[in-house]
N, C-alpha and C. Protein backbone atom coordinates (compact mmCIF):
# COMPACT_ATOMS: atom_id res chain seq x y z
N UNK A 1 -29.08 3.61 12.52
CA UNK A 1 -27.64 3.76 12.37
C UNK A 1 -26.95 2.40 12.43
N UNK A 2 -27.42 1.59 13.45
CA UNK A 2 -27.11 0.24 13.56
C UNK A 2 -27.12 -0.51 12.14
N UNK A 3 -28.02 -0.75 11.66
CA UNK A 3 -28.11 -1.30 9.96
C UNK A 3 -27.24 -0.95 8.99
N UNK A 4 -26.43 0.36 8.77
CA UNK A 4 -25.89 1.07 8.11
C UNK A 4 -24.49 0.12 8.43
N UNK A 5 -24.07 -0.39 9.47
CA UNK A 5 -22.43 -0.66 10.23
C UNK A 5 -22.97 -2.13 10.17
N UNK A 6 -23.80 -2.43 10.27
CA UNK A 6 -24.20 -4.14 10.33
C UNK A 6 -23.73 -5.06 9.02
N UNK A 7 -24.25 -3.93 7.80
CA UNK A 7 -24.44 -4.66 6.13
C UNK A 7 -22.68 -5.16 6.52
N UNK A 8 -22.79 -5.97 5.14
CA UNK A 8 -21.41 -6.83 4.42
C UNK A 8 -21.00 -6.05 3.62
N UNK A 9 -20.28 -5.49 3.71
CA UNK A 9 -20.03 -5.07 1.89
C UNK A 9 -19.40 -5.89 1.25
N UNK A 10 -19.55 -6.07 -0.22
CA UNK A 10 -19.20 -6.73 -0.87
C UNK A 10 -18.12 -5.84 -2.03
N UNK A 11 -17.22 -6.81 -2.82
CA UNK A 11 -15.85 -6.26 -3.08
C UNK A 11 -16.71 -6.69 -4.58
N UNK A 12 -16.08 -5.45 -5.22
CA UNK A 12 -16.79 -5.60 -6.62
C UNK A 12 -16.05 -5.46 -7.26
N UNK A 13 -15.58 -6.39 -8.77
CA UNK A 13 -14.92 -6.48 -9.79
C UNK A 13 -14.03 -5.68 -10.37
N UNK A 14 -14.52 -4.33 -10.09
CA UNK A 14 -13.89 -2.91 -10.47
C UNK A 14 -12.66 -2.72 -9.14
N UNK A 15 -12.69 -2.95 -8.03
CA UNK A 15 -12.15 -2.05 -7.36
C UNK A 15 -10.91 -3.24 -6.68
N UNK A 16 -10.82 -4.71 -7.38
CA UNK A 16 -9.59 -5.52 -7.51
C UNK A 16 -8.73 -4.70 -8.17
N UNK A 17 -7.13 -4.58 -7.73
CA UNK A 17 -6.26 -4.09 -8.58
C UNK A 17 -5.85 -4.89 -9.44
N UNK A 18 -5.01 -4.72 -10.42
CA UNK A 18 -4.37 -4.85 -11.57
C UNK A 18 -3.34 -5.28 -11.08
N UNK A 19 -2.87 -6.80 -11.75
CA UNK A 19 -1.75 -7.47 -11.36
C UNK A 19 -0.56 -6.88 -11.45
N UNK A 20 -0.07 -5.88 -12.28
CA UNK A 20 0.85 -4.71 -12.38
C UNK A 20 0.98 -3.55 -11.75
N UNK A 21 -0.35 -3.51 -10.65
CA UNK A 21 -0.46 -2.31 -10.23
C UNK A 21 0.75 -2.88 -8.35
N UNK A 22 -0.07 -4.46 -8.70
CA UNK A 22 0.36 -5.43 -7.32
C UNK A 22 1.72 -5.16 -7.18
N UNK A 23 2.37 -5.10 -8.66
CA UNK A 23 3.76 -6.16 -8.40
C UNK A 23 4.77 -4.63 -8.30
N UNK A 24 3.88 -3.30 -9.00
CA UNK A 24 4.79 -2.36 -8.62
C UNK A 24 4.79 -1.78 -7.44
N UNK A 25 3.86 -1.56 -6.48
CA UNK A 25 4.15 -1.76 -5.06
C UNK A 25 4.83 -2.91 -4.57
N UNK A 26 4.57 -3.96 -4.29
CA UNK A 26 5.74 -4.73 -4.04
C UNK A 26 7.26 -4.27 -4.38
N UNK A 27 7.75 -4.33 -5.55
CA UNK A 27 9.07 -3.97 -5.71
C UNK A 27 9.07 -2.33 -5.30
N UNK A 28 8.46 -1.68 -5.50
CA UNK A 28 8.81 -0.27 -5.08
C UNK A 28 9.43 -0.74 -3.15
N UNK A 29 8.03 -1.41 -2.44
CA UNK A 29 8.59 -1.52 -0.97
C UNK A 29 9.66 -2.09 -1.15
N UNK A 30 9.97 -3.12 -1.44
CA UNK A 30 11.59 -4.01 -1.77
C UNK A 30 12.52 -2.90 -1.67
N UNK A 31 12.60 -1.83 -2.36
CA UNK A 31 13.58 -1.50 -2.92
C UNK A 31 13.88 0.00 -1.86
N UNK A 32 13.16 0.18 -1.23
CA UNK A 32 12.78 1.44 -0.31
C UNK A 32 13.36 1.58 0.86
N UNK A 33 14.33 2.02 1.60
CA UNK A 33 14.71 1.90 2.56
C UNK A 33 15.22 2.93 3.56
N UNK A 34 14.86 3.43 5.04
CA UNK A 34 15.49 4.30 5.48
C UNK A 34 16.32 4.34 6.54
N UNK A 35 16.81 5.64 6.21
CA UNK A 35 18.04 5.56 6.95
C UNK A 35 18.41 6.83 7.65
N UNK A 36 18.31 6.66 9.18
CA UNK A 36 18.50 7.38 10.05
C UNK A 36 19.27 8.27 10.30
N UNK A 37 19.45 9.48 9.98
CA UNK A 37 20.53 10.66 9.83
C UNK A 37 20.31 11.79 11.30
N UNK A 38 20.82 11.79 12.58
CA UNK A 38 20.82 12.28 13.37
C UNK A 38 19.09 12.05 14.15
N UNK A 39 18.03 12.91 13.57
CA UNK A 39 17.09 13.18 14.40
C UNK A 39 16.13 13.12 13.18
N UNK A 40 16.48 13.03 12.14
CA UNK A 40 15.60 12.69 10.50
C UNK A 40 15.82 11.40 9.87
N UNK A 41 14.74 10.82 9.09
CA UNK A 41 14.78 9.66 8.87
C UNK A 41 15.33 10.45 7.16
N UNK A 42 16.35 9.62 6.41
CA UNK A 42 15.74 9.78 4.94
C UNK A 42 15.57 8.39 4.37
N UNK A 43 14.90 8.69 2.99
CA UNK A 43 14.48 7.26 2.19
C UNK A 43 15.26 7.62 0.98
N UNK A 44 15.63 6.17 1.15
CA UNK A 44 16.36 5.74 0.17
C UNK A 44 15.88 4.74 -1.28
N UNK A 45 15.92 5.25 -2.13
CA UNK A 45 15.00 3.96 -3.69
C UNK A 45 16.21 3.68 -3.84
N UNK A 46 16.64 1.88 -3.99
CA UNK A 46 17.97 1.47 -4.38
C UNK A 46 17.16 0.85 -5.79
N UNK A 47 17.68 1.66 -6.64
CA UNK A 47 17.29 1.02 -8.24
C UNK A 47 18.07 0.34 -8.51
């Protein structure tokens, strides 16, 4: 079981995102914001 948790894994070519995939998370968080209404949070997208 030890050997199994020991290895490296390695990051393979496929499973880098897509520079568009980057930049629409980024601006999605940017733009996301909440806001505290009594005892509920809501979220807000400011487009």
């Amino acid at each position: 079981m030890a050997k199994i948790y020991s290895k490296e894994t390695l990051v393979t070519p496929s499973m880098k995102p897509k520079k568009e995939t980057v930049s629409f998370l980024l601006n999605y968080s940017k733009a996301l914001s909440f806001i505290k209404v009594g005892k509920m949070n809501v979220e807000v997208i400011a487009n």
